[in-house]
N, C-alpha and C. Protein backbone atom coordinates (compact mmCIF):
# COMPACT_ATOMS: atom_id res chain seq x y z
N UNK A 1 0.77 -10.87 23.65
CA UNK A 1 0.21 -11.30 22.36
C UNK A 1 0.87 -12.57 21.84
N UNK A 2 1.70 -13.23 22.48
CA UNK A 2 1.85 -14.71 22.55
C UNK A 2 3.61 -14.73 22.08
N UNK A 3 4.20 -13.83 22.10
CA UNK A 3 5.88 -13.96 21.80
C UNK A 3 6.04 -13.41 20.62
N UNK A 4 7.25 -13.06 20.29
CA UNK A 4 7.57 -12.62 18.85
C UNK A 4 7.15 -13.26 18.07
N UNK A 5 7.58 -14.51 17.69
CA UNK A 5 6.77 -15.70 16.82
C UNK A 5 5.87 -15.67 16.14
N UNK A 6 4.97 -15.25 17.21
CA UNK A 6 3.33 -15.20 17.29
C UNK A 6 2.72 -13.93 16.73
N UNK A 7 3.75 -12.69 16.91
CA UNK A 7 3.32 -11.46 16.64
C UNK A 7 3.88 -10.98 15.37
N UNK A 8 4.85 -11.70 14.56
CA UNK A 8 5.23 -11.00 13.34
C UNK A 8 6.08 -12.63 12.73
N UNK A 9 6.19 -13.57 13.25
CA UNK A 9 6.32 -15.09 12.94
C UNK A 9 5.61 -15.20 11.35
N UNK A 10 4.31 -14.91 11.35
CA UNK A 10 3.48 -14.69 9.94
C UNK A 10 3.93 -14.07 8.93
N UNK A 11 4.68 -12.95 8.99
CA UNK A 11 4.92 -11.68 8.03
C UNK A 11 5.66 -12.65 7.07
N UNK A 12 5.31 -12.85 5.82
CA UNK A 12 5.86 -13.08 4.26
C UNK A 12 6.59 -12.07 4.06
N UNK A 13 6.10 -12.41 2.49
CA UNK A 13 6.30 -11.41 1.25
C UNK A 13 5.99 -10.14 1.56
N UNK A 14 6.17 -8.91 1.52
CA UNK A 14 5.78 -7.67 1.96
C UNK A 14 5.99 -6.64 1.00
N UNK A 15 4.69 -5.60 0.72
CA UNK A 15 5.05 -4.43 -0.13
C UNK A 15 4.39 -3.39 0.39
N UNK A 16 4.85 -2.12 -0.29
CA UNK A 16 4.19 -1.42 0.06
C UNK A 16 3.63 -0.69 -1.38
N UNK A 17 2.70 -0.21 -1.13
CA UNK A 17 2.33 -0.37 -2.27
C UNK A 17 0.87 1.19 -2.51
N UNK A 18 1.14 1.69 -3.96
CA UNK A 18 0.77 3.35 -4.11
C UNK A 18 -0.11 2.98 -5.10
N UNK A 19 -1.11 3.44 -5.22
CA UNK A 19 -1.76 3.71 -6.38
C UNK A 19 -2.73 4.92 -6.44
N UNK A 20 -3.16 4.87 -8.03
CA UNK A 20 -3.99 6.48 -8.04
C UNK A 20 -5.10 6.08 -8.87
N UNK A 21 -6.41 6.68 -8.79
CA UNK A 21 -7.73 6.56 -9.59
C UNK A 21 -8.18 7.29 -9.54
N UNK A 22 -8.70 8.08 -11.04
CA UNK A 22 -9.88 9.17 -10.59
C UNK A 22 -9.35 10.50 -10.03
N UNK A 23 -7.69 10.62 -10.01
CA UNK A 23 -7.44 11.51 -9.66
C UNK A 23 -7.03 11.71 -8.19
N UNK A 24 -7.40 10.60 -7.43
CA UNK A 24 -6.80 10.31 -6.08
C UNK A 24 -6.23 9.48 -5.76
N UNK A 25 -5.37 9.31 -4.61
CA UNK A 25 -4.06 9.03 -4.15
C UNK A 25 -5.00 7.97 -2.86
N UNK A 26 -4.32 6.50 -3.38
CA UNK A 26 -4.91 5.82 -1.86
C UNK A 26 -3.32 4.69 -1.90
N UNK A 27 -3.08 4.55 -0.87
CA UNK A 27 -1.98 3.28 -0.43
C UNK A 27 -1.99 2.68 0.78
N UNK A 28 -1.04 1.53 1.00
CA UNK A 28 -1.08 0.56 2.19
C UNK A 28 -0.01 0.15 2.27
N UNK A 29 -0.40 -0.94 2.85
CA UNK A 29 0.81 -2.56 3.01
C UNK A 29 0.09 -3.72 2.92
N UNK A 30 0.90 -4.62 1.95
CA UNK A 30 0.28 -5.54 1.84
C UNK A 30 1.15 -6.67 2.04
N UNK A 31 0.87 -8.19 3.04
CA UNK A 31 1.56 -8.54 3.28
C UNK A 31 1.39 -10.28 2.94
N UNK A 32 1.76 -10.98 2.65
CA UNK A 32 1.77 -12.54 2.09
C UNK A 32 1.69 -13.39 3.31
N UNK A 33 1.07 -13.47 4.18
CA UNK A 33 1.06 -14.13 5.47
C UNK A 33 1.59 -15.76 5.08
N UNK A 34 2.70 -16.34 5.89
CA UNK A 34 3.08 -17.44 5.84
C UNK A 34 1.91 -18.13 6.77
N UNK A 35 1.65 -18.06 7.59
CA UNK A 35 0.62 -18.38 8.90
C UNK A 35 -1.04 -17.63 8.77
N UNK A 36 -1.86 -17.73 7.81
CA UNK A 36 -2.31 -16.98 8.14
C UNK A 36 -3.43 -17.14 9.67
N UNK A 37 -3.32 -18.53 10.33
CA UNK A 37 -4.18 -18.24 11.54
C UNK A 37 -3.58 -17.84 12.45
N UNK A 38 -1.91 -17.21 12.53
CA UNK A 38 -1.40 -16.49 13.48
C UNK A 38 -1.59 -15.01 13.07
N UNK A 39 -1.72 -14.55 11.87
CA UNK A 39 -1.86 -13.24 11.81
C UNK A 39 -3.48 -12.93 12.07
N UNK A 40 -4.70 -13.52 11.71
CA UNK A 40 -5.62 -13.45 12.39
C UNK A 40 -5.85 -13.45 13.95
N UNK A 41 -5.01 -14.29 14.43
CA UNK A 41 -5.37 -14.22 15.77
C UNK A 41 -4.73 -12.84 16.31
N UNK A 42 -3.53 -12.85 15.85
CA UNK A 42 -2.99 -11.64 16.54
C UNK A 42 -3.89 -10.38 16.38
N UNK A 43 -4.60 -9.75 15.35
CA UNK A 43 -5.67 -8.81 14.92
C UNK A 43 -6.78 -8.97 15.83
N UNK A 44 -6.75 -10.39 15.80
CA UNK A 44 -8.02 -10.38 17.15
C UNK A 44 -7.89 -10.12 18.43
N UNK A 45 -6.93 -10.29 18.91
CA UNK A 45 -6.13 -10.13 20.39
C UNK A 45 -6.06 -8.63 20.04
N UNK A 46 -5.34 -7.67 19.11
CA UNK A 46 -5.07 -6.57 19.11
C UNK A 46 -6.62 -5.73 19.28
N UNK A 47 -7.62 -5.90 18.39
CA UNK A 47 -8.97 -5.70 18.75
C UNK A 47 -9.57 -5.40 20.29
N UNK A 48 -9.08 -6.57 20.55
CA UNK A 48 -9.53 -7.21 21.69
C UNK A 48 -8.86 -6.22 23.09
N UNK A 49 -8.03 -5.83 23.00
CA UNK A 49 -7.00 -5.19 23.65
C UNK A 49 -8.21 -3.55 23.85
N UNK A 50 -8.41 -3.19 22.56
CA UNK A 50 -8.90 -1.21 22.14
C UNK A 50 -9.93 -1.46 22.60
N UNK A 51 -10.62 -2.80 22.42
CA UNK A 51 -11.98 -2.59 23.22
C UNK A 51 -12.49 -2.65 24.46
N UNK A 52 -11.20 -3.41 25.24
CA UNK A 52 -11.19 -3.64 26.38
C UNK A 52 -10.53 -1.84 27.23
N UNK A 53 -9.81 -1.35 26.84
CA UNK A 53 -9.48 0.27 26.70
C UNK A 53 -10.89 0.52 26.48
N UNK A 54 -12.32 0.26 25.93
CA UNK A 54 -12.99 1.64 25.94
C UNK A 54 -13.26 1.65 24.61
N UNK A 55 -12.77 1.35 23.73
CA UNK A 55 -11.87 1.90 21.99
C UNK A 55 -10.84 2.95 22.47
N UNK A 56 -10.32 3.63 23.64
CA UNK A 56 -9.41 4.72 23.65
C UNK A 56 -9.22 5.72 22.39
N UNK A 57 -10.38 6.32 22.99
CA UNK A 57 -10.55 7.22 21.37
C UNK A 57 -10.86 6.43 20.00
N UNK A 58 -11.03 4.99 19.73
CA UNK A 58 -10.55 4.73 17.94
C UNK A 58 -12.02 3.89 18.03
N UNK A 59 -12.53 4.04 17.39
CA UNK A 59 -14.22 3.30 16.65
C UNK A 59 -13.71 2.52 15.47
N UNK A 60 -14.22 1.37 15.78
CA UNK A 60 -14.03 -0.37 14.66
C UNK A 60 -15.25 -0.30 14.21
N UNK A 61 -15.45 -0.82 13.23
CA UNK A 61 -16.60 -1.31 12.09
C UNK A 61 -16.19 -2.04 11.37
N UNK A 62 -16.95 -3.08 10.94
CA UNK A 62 -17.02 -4.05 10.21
C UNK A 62 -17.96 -3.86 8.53
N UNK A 63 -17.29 -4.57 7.69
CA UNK A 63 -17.96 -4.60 6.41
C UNK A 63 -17.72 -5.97 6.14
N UNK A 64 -18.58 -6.59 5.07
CA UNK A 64 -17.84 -8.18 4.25
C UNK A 64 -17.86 -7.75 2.98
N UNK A 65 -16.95 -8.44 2.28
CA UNK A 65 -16.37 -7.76 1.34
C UNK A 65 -16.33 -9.00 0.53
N UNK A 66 -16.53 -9.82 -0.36
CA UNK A 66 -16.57 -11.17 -0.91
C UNK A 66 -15.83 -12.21 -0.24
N UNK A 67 -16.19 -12.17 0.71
CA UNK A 67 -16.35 -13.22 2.00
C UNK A 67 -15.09 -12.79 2.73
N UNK A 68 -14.47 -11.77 3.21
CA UNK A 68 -13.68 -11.03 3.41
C UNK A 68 -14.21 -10.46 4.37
N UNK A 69 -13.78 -9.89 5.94
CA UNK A 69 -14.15 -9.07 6.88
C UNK A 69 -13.24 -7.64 6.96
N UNK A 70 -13.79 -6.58 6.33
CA UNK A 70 -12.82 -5.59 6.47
C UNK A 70 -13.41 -4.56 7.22
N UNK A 71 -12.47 -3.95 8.81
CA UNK A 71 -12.34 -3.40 9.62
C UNK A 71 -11.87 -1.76 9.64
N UNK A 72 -12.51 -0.58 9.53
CA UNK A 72 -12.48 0.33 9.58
C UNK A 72 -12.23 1.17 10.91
N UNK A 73 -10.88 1.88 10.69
CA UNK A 73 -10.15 1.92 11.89
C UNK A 73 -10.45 3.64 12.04
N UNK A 74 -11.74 4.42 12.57
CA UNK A 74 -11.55 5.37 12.89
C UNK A 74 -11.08 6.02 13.73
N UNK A 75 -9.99 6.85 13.35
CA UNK A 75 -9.20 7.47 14.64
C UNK A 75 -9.10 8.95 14.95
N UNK A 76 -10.49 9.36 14.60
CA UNK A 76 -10.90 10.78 14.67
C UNK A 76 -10.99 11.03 16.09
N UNK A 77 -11.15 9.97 17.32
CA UNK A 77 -11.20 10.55 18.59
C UNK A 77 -10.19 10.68 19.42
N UNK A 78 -9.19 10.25 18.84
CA UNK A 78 -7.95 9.46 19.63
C UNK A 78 -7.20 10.57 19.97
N UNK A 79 -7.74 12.11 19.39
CA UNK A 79 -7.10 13.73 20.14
C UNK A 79 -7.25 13.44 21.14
N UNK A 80 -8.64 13.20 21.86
CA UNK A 80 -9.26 13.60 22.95
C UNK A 80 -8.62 13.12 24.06
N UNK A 81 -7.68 11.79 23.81
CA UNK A 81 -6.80 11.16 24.92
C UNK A 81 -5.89 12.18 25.57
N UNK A 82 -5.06 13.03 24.42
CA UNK A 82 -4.07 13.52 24.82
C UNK A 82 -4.02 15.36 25.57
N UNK A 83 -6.20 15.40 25.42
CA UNK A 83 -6.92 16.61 25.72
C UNK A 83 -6.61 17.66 25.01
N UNK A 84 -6.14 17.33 23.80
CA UNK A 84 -5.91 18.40 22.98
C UNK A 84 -4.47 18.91 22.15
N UNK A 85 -3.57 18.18 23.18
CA UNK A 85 -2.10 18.52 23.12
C UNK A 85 -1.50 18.41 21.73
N UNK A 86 -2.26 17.08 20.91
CA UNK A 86 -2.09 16.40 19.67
C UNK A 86 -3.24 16.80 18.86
N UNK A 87 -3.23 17.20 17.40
CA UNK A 87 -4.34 17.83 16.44
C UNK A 87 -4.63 16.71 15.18
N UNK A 88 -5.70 16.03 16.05
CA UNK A 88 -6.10 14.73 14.81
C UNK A 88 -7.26 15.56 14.07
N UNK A 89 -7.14 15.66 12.82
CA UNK A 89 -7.97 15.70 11.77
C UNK A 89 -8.99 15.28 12.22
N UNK A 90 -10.28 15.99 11.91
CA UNK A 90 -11.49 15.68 12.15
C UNK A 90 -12.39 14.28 11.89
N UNK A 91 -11.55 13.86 10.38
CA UNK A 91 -12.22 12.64 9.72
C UNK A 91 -10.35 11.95 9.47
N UNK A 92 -10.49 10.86 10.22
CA UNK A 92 -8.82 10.32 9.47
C UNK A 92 -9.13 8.74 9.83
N UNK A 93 -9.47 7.90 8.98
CA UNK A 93 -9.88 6.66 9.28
C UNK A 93 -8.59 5.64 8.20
N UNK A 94 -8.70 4.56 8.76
CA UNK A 94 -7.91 3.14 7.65
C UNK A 94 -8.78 2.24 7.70
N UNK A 95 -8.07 1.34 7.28
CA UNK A 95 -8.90 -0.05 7.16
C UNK A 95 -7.79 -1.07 6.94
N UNK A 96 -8.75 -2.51 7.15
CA UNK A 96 -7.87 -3.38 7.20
C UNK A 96 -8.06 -4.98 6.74
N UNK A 97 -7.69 -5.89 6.47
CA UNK A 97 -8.48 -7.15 6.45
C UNK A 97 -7.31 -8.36 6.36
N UNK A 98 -7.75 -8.84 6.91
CA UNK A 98 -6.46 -10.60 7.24
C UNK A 98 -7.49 -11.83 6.12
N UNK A 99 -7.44 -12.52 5.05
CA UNK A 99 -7.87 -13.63 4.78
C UNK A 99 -6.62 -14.90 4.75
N UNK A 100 -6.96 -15.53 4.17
CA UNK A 100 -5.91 -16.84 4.18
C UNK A 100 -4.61 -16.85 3.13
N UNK A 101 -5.11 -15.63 2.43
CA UNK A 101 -3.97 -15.38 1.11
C UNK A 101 -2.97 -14.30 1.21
N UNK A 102 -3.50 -13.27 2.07
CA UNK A 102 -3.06 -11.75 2.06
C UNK A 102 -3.79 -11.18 3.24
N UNK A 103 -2.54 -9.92 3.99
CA UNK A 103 -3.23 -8.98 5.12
C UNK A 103 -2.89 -7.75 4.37
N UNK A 104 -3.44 -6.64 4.82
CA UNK A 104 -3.86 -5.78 4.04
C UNK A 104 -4.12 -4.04 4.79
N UNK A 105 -3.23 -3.38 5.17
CA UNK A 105 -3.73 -2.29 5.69
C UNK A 105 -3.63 -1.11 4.57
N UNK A 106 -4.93 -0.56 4.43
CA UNK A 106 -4.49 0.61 3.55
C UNK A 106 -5.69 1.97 3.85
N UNK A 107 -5.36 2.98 2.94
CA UNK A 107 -5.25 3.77 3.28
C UNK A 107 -7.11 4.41 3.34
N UNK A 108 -7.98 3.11 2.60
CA UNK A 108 -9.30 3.24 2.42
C UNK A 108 -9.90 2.28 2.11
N UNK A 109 -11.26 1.96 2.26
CA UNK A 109 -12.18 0.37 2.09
C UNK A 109 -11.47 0.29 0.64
N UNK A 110 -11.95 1.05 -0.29
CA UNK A 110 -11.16 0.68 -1.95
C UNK A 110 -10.11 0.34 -1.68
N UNK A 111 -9.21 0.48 -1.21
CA UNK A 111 -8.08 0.42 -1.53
C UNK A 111 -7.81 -0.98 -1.23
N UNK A 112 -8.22 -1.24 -0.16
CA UNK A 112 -8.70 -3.03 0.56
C UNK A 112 -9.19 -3.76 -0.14
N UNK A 113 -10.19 -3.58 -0.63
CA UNK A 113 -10.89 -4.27 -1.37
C UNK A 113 -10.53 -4.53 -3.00
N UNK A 114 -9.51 -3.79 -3.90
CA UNK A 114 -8.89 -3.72 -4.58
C UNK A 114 -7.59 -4.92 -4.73
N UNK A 115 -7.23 -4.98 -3.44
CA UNK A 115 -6.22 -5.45 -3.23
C UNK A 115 -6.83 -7.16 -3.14
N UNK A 116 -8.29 -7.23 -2.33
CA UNK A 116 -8.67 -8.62 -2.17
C UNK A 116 -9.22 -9.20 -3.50
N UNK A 117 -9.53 -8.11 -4.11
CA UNK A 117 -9.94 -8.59 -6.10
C UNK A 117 -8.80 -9.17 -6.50
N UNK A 118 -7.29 -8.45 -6.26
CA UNK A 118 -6.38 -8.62 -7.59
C UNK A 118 -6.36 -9.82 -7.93
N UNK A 119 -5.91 -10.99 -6.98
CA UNK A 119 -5.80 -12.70 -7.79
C UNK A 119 -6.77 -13.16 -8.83
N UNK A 120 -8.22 -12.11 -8.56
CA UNK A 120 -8.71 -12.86 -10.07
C UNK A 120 -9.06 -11.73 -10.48
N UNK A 121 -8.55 -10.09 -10.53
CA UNK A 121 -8.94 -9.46 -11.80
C UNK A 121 -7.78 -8.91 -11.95
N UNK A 122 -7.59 -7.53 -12.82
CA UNK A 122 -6.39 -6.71 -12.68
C UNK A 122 -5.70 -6.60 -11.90
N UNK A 123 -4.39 -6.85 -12.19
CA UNK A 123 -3.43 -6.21 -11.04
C UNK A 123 -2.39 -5.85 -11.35
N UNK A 124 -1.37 -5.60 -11.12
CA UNK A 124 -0.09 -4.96 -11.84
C UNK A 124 0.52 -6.49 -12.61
N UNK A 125 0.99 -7.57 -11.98
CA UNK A 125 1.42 -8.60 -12.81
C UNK A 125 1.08 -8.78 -14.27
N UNK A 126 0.08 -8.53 -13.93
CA UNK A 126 -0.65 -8.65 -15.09
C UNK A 126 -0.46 -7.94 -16.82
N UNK A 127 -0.07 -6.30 -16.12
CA UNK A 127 0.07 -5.02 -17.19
C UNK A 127 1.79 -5.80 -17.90
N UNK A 128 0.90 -5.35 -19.28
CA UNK A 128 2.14 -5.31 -20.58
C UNK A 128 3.10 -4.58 -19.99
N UNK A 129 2.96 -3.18 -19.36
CA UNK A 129 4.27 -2.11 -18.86
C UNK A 129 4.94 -2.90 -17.66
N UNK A 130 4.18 -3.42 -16.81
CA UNK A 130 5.19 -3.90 -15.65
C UNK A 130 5.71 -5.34 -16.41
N UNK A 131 5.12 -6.21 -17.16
CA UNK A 131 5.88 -7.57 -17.86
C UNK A 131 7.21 -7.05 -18.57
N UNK A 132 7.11 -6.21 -19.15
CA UNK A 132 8.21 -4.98 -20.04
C UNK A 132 9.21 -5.05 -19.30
N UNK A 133 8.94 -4.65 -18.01
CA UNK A 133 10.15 -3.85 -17.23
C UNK A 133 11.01 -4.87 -16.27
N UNK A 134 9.79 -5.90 -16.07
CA UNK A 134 10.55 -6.97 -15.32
C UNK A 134 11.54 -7.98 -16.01
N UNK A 135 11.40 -7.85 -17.27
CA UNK A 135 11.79 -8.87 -18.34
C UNK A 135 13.23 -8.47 -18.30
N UNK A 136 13.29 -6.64 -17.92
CA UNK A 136 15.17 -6.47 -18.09
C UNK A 136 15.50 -6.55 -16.38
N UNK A 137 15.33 -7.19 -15.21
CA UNK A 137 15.69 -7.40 -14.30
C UNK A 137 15.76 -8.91 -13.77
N UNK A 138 15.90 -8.85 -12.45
CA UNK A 138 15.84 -10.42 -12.01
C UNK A 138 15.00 -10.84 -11.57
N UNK A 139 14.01 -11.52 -12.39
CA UNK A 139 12.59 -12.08 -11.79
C UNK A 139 12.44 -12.34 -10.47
N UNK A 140 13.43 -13.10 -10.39
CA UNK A 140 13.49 -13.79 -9.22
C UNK A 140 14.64 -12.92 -8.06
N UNK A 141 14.09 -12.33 -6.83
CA UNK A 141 14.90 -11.30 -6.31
C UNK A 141 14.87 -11.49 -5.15
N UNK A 142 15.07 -10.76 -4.17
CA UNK A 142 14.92 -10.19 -2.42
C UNK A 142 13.75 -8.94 -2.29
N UNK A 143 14.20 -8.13 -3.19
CA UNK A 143 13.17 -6.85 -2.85
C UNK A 143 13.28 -6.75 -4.38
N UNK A 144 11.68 -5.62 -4.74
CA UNK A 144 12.00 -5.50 -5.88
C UNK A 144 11.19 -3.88 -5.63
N UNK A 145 11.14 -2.41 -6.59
CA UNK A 145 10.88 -1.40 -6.21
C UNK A 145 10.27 -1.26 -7.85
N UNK A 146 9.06 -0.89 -7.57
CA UNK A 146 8.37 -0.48 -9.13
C UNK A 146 7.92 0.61 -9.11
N UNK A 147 8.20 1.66 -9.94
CA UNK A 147 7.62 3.11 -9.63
C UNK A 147 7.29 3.28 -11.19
N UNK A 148 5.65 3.40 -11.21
CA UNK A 148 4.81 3.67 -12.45
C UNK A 148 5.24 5.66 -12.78
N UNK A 149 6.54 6.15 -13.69
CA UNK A 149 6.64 7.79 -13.73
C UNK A 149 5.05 8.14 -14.39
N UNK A 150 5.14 7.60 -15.35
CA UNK A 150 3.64 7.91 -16.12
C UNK A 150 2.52 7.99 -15.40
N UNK A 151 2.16 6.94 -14.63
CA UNK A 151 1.20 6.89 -13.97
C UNK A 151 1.24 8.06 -12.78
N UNK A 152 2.06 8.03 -11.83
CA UNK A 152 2.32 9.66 -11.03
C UNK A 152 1.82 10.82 -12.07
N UNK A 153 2.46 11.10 -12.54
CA UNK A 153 1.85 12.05 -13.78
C UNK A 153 0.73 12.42 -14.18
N UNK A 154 -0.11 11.11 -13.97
CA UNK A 154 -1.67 11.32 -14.61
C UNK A 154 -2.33 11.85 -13.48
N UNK A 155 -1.79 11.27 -12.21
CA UNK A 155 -2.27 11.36 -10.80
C UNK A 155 -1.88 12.81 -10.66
N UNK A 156 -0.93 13.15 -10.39
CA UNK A 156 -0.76 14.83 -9.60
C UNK A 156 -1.09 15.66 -10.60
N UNK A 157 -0.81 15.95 -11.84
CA UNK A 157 -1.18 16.75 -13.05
C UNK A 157 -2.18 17.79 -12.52
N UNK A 158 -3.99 16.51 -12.16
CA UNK A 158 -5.02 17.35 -12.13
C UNK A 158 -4.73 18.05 -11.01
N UNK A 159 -4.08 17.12 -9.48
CA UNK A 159 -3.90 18.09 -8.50
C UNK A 159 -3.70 19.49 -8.43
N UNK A 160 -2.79 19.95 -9.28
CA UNK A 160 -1.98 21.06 -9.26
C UNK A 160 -2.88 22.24 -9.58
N UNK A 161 -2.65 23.51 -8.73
CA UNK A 161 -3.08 24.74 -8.58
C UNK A 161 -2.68 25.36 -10.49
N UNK A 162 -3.20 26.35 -10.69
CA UNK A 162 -2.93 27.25 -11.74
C UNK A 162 -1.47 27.35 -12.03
N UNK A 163 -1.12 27.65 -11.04
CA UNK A 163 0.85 28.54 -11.04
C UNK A 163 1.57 27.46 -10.93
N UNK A 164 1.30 26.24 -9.64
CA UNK A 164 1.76 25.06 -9.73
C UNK A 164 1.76 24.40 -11.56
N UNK A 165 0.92 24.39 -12.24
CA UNK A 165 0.80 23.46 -13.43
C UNK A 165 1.68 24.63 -14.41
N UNK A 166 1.77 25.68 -14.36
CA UNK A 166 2.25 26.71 -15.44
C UNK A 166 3.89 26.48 -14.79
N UNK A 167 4.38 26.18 -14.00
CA UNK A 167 5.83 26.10 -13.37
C UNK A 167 5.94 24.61 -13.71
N UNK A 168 5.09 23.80 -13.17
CA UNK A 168 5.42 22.03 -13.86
C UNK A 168 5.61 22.06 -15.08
N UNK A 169 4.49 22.72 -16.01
CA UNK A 169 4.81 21.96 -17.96
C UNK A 169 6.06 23.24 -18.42
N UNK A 170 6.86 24.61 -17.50
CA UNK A 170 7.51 24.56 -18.18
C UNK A 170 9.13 24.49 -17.77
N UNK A 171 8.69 23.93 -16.62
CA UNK A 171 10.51 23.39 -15.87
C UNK A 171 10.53 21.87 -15.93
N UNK A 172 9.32 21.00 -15.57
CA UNK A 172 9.80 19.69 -15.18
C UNK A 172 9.17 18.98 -16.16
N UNK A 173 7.71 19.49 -16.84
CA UNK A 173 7.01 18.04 -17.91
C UNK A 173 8.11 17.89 -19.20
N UNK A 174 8.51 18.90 -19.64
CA UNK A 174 9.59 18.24 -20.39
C UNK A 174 10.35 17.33 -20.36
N UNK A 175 10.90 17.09 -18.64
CA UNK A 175 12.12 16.46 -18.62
C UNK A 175 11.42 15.17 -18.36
N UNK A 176 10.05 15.42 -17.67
CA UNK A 176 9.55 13.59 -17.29
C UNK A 176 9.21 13.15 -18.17
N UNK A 177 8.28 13.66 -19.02
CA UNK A 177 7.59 13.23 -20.15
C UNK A 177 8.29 11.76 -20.81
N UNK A 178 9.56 11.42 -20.65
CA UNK A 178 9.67 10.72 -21.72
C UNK A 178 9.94 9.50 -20.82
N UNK A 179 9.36 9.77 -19.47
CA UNK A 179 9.61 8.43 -18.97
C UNK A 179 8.54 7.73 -18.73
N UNK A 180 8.71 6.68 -18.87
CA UNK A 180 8.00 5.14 -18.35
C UNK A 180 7.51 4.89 -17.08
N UNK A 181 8.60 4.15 -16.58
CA UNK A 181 8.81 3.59 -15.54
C UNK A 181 10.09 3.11 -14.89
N UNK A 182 10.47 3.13 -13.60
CA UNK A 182 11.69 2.30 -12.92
C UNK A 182 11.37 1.01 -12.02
N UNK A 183 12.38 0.69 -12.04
CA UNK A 183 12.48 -0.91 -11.42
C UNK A 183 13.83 -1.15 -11.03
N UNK A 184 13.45 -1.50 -9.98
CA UNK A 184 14.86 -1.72 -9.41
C UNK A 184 14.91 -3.06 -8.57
N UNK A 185 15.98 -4.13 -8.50
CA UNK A 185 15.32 -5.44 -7.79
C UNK A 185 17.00 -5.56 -7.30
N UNK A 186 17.37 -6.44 -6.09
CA UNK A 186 18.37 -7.17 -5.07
C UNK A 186 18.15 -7.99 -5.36
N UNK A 187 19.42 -9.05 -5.03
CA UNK A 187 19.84 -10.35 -5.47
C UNK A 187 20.39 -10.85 -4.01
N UNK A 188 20.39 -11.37 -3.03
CA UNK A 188 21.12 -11.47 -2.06
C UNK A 188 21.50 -12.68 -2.03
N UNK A 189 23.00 -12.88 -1.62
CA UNK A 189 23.97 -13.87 -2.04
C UNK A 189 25.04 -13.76 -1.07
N UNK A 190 26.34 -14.03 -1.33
CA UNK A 190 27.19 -13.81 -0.91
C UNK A 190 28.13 -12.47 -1.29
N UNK A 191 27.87 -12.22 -2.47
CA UNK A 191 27.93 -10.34 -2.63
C UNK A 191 26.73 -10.01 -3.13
N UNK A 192 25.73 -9.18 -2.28
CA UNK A 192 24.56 -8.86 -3.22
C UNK A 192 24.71 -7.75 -4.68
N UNK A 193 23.74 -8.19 -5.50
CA UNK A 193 23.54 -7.78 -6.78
C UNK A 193 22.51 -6.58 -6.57
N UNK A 194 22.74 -5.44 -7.43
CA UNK A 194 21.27 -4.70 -7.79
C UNK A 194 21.27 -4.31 -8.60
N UNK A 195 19.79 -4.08 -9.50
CA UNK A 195 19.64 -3.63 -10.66
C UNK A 195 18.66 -2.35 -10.86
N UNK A 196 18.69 -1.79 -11.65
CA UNK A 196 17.83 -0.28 -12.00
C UNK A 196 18.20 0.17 -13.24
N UNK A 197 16.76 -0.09 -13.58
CA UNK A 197 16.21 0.11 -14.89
C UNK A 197 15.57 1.37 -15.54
N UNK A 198 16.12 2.62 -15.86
CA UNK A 198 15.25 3.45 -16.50
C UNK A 198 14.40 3.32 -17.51
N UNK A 199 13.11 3.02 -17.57
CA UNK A 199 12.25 3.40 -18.97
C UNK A 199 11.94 4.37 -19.63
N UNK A 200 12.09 4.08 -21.28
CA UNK A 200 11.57 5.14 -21.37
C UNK A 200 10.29 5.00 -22.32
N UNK A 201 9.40 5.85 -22.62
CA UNK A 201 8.32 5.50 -23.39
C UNK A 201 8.80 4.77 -24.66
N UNK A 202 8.25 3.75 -25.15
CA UNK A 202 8.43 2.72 -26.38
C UNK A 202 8.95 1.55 -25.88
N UNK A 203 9.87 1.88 -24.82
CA UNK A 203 11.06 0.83 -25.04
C UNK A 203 11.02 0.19 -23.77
């Protein structure tokens, strides 16, 4: 696939990255391509590779997505390689998409396509709560770790069984309830720095 260089030479900025809607749980990786016609090519060569295999068990599809090509990686057959030995879920698919700004694997077309909106609609930069939280750290960092507590909260809440939610609101919603959010960011230097921020609601 053309040397190291060639095969991860591209990789930027990198996150990983969770979110919830509606009550469900979708995530990925999202990555800032320095190169992006080396990380395209490499996707194409990698393509190029499963199909020349057969697909070896895994079915590709294509969608366009506002001028965006996103690739649906079903890997519901890919048991059948190992004749059984391995137990793939009946339905277990990803997706994926390389443009000139951002690569993108996650965990569903939304979730992709979410991610190819953010520069011009919502996105976390954006929210009053994450401007809040970054304001007491170092803007400017190495890694930085954002964990929405509130938002988890809204997300698993509905999940939870009967006995599950009657054991959550009266051992643990008390104690979360009053949180926000965390943030935590590296400084790398000649002694690295780190910071971590508890929120709490208001503040």
């Amino acid at each position: 696939i053309g040397g190291f260089d060639a095969a991860v030479g591209w990789i930027g900025e990198t996150g990983i990255v969770v979110t919830g809607t509606g009550g469900s749980v979708a995530g990925g990786l999202v990555i800032v391509p320095t190169n992006a016609d080396d990380a395209q090519r490499l996707f194409t060569q990698l393509r190029g590779f499963i199909e020349l295999a057969g697909g070896a068990g895994i079915k590709l599809t294509d969608e366009t997505y506002n001028g965006a090509t996103i690739t649906v990686v079903d890997l519901s057959g890919a048991g059948a390689l190992t004749g059984g030995a391995v137990a793939v879920p009946n339905e277990i698919k990803v997706a994926y998409a390389v443009t000139d700004t951002v690569v993108v694997f996650g965990s569903s077309v939304e979730f992709v396509k979410a991610v190819i909106d953010a520069p011009s609609g919502s996105n976390l930069a954006s929210t009053d709560q994450f401007k809040s939280a970054l304001a007491k750290v170092d803007a400017v960092n190495s890694t930085l770790l954002w964990v929405d507590v509130a938002g988890i909260r809204t997300i698993a809440e509905p999940l939870m069984s009967a006995d599950q939610k009657t054991e959550y609101e009266s051992d643990l919603k008390p104690y979360l309830e009053p949180f926000d959010s965390v943030i935590a960011t590296n400084v790398a230097g000649e002694i690295d720095e780190g910071t971590f921020v508890l929120s709490v609601t208001g503040n």
